[in-house]
Protein backbone atom coordinates (compact mmCIF):
# COMPACT_ATOMS: atom_id res chain seq x y z
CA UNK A 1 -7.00 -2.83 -6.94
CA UNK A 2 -4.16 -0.66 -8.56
CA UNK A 3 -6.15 -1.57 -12.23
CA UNK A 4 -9.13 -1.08 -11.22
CA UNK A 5 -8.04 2.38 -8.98
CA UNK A 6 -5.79 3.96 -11.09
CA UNK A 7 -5.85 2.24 -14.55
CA UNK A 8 -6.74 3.70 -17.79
CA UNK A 9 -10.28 3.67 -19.60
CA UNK A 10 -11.54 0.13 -19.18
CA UNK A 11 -9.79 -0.32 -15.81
CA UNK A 12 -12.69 -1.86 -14.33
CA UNK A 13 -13.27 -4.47 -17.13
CA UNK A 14 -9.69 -5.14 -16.47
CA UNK A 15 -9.57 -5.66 -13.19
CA UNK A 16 -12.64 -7.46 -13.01
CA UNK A 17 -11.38 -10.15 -15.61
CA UNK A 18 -7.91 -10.46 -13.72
CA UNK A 19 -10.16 -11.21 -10.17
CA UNK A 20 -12.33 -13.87 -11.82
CA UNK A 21 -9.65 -15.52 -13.80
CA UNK A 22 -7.34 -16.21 -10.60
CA UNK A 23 -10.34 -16.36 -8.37
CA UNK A 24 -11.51 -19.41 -10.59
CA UNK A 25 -7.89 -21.15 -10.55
CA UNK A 26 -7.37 -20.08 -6.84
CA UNK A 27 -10.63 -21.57 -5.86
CA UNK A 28 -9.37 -25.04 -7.42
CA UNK A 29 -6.12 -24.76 -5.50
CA UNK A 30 -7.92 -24.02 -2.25
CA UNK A 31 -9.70 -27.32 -2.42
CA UNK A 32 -6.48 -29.14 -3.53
CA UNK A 33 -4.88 -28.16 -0.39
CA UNK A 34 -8.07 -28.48 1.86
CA UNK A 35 -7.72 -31.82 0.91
CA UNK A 36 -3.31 -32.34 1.20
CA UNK A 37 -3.99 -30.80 4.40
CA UNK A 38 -6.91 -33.79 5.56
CA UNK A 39 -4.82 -36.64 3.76
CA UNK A 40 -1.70 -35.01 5.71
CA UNK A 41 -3.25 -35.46 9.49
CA UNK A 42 -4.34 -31.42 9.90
CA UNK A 43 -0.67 -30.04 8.48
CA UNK A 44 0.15 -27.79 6.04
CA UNK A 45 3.45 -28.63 6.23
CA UNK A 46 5.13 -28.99 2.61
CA UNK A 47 7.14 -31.32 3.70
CA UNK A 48 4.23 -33.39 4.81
CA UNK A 49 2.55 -33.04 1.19
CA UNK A 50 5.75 -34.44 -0.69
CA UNK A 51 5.77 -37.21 1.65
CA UNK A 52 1.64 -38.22 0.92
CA UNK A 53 1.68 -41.14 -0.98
CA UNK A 54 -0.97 -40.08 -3.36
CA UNK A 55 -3.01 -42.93 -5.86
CA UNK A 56 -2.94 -42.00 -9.80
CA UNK A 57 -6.18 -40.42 -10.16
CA UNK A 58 -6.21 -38.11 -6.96
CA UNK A 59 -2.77 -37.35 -7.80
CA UNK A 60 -4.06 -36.13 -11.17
CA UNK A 61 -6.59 -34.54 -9.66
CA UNK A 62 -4.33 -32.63 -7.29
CA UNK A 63 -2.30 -31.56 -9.93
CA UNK A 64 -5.05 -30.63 -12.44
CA UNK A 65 -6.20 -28.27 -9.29
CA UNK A 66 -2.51 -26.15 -9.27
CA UNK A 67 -2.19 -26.71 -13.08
CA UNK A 68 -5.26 -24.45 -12.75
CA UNK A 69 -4.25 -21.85 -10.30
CA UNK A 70 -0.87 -21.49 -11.62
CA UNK A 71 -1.20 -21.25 -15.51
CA UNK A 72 -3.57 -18.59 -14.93
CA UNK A 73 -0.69 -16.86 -13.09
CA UNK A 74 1.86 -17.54 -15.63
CA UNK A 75 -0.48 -16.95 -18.09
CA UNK A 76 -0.41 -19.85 -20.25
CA UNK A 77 -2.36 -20.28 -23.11
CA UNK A 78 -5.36 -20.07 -23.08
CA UNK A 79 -5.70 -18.87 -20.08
CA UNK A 80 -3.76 -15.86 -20.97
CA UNK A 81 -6.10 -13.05 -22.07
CA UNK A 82 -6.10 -11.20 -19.02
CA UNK A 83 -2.92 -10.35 -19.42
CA UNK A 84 -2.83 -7.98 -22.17
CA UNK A 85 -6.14 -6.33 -21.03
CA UNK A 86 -4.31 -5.91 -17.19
CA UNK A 87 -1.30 -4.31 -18.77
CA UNK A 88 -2.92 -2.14 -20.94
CA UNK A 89 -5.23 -0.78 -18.08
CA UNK A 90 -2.36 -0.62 -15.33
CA UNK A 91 -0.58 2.53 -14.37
CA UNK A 92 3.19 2.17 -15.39
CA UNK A 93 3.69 0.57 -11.35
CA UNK A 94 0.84 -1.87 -12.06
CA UNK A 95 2.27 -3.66 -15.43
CA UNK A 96 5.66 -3.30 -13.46
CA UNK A 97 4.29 -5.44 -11.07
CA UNK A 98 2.33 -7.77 -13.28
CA UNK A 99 5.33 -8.82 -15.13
CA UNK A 100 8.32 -8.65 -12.20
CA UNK A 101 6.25 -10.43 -9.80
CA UNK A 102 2.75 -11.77 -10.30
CA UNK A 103 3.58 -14.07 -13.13
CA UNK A 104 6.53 -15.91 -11.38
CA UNK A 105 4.24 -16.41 -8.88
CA UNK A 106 2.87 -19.28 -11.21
CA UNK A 107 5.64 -20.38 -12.29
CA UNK A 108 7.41 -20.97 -8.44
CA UNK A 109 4.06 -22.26 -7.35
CA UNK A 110 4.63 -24.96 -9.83
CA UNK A 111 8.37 -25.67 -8.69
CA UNK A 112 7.43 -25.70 -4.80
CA UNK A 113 3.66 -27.74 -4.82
CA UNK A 114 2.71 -29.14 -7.90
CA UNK A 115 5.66 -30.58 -9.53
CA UNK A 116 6.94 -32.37 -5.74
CA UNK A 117 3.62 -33.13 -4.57
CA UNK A 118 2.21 -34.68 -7.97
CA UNK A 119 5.59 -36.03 -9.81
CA UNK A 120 3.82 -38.77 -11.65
CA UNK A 121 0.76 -36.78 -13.01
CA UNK A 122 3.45 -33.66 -14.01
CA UNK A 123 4.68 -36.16 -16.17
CA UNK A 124 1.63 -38.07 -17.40
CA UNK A 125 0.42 -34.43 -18.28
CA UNK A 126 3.66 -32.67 -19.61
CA UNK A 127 2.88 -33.67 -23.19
CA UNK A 128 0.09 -31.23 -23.45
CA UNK A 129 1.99 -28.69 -21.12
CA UNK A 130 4.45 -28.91 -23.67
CA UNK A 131 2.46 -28.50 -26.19
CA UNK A 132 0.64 -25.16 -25.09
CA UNK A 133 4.11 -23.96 -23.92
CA UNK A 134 5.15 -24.16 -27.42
CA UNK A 135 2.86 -22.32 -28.27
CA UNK A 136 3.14 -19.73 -26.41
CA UNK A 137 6.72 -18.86 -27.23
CA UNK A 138 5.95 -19.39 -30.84
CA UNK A 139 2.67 -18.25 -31.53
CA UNK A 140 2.39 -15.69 -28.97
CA UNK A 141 5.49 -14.32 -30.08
CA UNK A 142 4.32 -13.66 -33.19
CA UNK A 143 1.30 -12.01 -31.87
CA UNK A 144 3.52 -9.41 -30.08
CA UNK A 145 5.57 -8.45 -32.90
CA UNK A 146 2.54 -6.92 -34.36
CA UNK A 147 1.20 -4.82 -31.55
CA UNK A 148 1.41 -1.55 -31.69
CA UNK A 149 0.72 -0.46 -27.78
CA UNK A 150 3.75 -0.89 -25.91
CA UNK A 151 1.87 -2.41 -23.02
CA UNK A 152 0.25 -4.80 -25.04
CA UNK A 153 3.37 -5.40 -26.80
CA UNK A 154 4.97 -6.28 -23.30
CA UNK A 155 2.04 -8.21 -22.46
CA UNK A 156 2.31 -10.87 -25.13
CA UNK A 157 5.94 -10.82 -25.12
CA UNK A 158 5.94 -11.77 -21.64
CA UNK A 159 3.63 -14.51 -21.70
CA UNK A 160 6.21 -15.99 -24.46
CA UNK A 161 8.76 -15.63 -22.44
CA UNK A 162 6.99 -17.49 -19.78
CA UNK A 163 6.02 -20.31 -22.25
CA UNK A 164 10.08 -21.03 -21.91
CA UNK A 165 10.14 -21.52 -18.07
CA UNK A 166 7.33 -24.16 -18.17
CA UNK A 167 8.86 -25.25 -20.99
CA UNK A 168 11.57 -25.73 -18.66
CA UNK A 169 10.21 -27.39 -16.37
CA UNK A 170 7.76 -29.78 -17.82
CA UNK A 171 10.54 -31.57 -20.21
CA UNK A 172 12.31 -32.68 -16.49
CA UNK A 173 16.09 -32.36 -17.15
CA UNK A 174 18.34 -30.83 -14.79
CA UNK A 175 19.37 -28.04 -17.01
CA UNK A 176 16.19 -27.01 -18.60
CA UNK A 177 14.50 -26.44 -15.49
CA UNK A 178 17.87 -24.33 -14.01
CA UNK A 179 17.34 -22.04 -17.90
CA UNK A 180 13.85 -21.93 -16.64
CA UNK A 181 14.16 -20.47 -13.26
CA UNK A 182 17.11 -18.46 -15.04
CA UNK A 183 14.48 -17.00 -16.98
CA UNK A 184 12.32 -16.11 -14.59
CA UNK A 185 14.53 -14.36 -12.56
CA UNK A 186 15.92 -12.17 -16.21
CA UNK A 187 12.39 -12.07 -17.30
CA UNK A 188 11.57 -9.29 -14.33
């Protein structure tokens, strides 16, 4: 709403983008935890979800489901072109926003469900996580060094930056994912 209210030129093209992207991801959690919650008994207890013993495949499928939701969040690539297009558009609040708190959203979302609830898919999967993390902190990176908008500038920058945390957290060591939550909480 603050894009699409109070953003620049192509606020609505912004904001629409933004809604579809996370409504897309978010839909794909919702039935992820429509179906914890059935598996659970009728809880949503978190407690209860870490506790589900979950085969391979749904467990893949569960985590493919926040994967979803929450690199869209992040933004990882390629789900990341929203991003520059939202920060662009925003008022000065709106990008303030964007990066301090909408993009750890993703990034604790995969600390607090997917990563406890889906431990042996995380890890079947973190090759390729890796992979596009990489990327992003290289690659992306180098993007940003040659924008000439500030937003935009702080757009791809950010989404770097955010390739370290689930860099972080996808290579499973103790001190990796502590620099990753360290980085979130620097980051905004």
């Amino acid at each position: 709403l603050i894009i699409g209210i109070w953003g620049g030129p192509n606020r609505v093209y912004a904001a629409i983008k933004f809604f579809l992207y996370t409504l897309l991801g978010s839909l794909l959690m919702l039935v992820a935890l429509l179906y914890l919650y059935r598996a659970s008994g009728g809880s949503f207890d978190l407690l209860a979800f870490h506790q589900l013993p979950l085969a391979a495949g749904v467990q893949t499928l569960v985590f493919l489901a926040f994967f979803a939701a929450f690199a869209v969040k992040i933004p990882m690539v390629p789900v990341h072109t929203w991003l520059p297009d939202a920060h662009v558009e925003a008022p000065t609040g709106g990008s303030v926003i964007l990066a301090a708190i909408t993009l750890k959203m993703g990034a604790y979302g995969f600390l607090r469900l997917a990563l406890p609830i889906a431990p042996d898919a995380a890890h079947q999967i973190a090759p390729i996580i890796i992979g596009l993390s990489l990327l992003a902190v290289v690659y992306i990176a180098l993007v940003a060094l040659v924008q000439q908008d500030m937003k935009k500038l702080i757009a791809y920058s950010s989404i770097s930056h955010m390739g370290f945390v689930t860099l972080g957290f996808f290579v499973f060591e103790t001190r990796a994912m502590e620099g990753a939550v360290v980085q979130m909480i620097s980051h905004g």
